[in-house]
N, C-alpha and C. Protein backbone atom coordinates (compact mmCIF):
# COMPACT_ATOMS: atom_id res chain seq x y z
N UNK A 1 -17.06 -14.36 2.73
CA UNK A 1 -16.34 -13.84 3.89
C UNK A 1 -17.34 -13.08 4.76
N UNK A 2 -17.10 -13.34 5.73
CA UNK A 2 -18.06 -13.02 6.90
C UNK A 2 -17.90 -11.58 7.38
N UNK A 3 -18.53 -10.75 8.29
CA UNK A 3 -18.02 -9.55 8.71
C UNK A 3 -17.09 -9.39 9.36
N UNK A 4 -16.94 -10.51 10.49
CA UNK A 4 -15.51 -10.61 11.19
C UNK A 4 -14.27 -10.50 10.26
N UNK A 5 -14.61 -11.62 9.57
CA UNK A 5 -13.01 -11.90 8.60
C UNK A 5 -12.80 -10.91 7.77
N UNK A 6 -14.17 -9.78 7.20
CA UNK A 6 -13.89 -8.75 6.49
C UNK A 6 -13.11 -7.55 7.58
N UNK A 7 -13.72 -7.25 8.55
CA UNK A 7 -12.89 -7.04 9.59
C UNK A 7 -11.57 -6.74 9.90
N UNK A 8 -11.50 -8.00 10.35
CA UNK A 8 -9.95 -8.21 10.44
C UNK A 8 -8.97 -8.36 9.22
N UNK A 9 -9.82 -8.49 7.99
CA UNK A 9 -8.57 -8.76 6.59
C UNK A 9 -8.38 -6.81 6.34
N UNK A 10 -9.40 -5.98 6.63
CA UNK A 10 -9.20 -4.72 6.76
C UNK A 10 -8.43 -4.48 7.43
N UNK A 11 -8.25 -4.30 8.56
CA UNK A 11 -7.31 -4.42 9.89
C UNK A 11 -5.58 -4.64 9.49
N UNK A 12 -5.60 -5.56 8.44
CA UNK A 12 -4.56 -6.18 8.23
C UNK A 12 -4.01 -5.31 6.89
N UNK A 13 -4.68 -4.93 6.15
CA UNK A 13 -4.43 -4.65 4.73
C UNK A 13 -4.21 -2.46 4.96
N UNK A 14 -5.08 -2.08 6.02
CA UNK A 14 -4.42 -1.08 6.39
C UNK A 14 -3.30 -0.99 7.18
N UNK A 15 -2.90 -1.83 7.88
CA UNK A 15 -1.60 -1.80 8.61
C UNK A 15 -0.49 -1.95 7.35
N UNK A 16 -0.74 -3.10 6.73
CA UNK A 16 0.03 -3.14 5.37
C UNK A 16 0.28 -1.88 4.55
N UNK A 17 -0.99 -1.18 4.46
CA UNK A 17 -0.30 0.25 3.69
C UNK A 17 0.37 1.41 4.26
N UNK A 18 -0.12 1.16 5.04
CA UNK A 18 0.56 2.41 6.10
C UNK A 18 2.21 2.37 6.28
N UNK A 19 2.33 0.93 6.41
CA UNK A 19 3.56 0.48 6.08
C UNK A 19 4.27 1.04 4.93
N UNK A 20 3.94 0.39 3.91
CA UNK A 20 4.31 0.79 2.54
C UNK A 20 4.29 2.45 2.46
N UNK A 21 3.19 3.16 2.86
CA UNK A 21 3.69 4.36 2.31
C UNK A 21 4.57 5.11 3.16
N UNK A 22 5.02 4.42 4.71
CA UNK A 22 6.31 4.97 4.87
C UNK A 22 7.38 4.86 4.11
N UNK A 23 7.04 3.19 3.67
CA UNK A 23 8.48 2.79 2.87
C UNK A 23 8.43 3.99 1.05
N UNK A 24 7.31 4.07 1.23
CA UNK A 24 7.42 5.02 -0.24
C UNK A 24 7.97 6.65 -0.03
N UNK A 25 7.60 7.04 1.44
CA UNK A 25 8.13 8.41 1.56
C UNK A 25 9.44 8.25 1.61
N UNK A 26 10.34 7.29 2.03
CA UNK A 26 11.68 6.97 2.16
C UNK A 26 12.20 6.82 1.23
N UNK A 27 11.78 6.11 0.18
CA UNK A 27 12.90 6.20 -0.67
C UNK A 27 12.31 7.22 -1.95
N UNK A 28 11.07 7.83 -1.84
CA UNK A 28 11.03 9.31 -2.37
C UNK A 28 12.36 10.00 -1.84
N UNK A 29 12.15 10.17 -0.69
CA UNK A 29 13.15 11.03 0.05
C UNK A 29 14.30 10.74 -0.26
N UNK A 30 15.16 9.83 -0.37
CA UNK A 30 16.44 9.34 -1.28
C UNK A 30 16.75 9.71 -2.81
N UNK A 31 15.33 9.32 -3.06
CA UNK A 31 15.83 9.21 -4.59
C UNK A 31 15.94 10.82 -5.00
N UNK A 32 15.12 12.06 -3.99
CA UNK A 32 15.35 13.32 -4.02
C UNK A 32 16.80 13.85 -3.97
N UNK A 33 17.38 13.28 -2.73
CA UNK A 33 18.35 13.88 -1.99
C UNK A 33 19.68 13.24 -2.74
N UNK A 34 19.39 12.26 -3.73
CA UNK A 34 20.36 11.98 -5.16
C UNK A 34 20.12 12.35 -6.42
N UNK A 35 19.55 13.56 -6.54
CA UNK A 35 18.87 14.10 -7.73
C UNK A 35 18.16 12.85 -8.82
N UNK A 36 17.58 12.34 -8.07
CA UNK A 36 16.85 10.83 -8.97
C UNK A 36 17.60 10.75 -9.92
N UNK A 37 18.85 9.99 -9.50
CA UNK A 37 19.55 9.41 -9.75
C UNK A 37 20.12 8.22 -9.56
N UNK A 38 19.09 7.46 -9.23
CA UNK A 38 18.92 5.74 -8.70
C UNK A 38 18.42 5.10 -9.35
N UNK A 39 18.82 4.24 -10.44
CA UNK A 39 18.01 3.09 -10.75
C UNK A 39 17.43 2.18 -9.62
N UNK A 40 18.07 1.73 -8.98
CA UNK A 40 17.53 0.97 -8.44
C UNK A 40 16.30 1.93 -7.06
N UNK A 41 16.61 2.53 -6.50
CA UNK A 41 15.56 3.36 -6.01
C UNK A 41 14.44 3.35 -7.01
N UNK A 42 14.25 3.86 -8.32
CA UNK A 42 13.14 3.93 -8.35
C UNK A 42 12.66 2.79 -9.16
N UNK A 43 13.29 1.54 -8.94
CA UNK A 43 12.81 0.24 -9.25
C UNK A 43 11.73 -0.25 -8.12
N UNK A 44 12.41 0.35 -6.77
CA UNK A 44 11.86 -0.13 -5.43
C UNK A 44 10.40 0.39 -5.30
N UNK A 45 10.28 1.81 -6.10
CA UNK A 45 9.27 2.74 -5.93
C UNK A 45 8.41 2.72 -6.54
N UNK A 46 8.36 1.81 -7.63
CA UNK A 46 7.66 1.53 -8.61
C UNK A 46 7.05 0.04 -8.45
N UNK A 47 7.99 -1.04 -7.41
CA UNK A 47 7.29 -2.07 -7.13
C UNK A 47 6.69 -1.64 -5.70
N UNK A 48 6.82 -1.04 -4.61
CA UNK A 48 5.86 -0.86 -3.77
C UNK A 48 5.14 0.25 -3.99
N UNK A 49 4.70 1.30 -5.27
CA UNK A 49 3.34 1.41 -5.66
C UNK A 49 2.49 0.48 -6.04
N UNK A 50 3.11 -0.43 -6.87
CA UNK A 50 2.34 -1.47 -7.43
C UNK A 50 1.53 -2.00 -6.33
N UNK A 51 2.50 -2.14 -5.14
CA UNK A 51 1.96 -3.11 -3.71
C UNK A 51 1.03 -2.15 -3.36
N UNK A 52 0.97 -1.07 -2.91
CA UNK A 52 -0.07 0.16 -2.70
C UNK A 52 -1.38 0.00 -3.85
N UNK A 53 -1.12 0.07 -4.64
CA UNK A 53 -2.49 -0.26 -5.70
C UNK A 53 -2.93 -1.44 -5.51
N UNK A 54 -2.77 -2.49 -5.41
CA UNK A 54 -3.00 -3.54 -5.00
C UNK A 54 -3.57 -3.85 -3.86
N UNK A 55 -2.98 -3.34 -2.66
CA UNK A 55 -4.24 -3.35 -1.54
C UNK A 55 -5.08 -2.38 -1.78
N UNK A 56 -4.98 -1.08 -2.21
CA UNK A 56 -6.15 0.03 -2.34
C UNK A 56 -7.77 -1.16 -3.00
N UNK A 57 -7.42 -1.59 -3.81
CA UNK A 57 -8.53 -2.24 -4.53
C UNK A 57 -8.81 -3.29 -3.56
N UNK A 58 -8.12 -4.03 -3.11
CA UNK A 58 -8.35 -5.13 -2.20
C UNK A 58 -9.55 -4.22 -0.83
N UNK A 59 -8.94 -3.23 -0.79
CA UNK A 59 -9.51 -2.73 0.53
C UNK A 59 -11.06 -2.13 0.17
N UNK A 60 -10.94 -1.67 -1.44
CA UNK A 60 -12.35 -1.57 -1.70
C UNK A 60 -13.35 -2.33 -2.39
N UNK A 61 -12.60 -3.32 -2.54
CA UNK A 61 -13.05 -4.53 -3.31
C UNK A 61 -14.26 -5.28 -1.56
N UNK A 62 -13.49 -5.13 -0.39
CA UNK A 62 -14.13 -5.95 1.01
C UNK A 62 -15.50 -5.05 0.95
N UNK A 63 -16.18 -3.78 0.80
CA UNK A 63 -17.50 -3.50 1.02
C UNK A 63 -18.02 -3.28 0.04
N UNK A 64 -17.99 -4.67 -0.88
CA UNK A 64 -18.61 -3.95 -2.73
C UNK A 64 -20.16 -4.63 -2.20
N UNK A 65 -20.30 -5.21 -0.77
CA UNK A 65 -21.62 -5.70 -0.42
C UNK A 65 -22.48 -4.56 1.00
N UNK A 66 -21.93 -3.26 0.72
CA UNK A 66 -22.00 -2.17 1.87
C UNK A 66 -22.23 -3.13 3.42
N UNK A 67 -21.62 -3.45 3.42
CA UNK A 67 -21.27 -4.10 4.68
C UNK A 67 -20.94 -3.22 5.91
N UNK A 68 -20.88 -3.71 7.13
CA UNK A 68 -20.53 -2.57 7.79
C UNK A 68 -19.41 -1.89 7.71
N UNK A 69 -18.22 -2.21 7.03
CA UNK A 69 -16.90 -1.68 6.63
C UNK A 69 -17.37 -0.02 5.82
């Protein structure tokens, strides 16, 4: 992968988390304001950490060649 495409797959994979960790403050914030008392809330919270760990490595996995990233 080239610098461009490292680039832009960065570009893409931080927009992706940023995403996600709104979606994670949200249903933190739920599963609070029901005394975590949601199964299913913290089913949700537990598969979009997973998605959060998953790009984290992806995102440091793109300059394991110190690239300009």
């Amino acid at each position: 992968m080239n610098d461009d495409e490292k680039g832009k797959r960065f570009l893409e994979l931080i927009d992706e988390q940023n995403n996600l960790q709104w979606s994670i403050i949200a249903k933190l914030s739920s599963l609070v304001n029901m005394k975590w008392n949601s199964d299913e809330l913290q089913q949700e919270l537990e598969t979009l950490t997973k998605k959060h760990s998953t790009i984290t490595k992806e995102l440091n996995s793109l300059d394991e060649n110190n690239s300009i990233l």
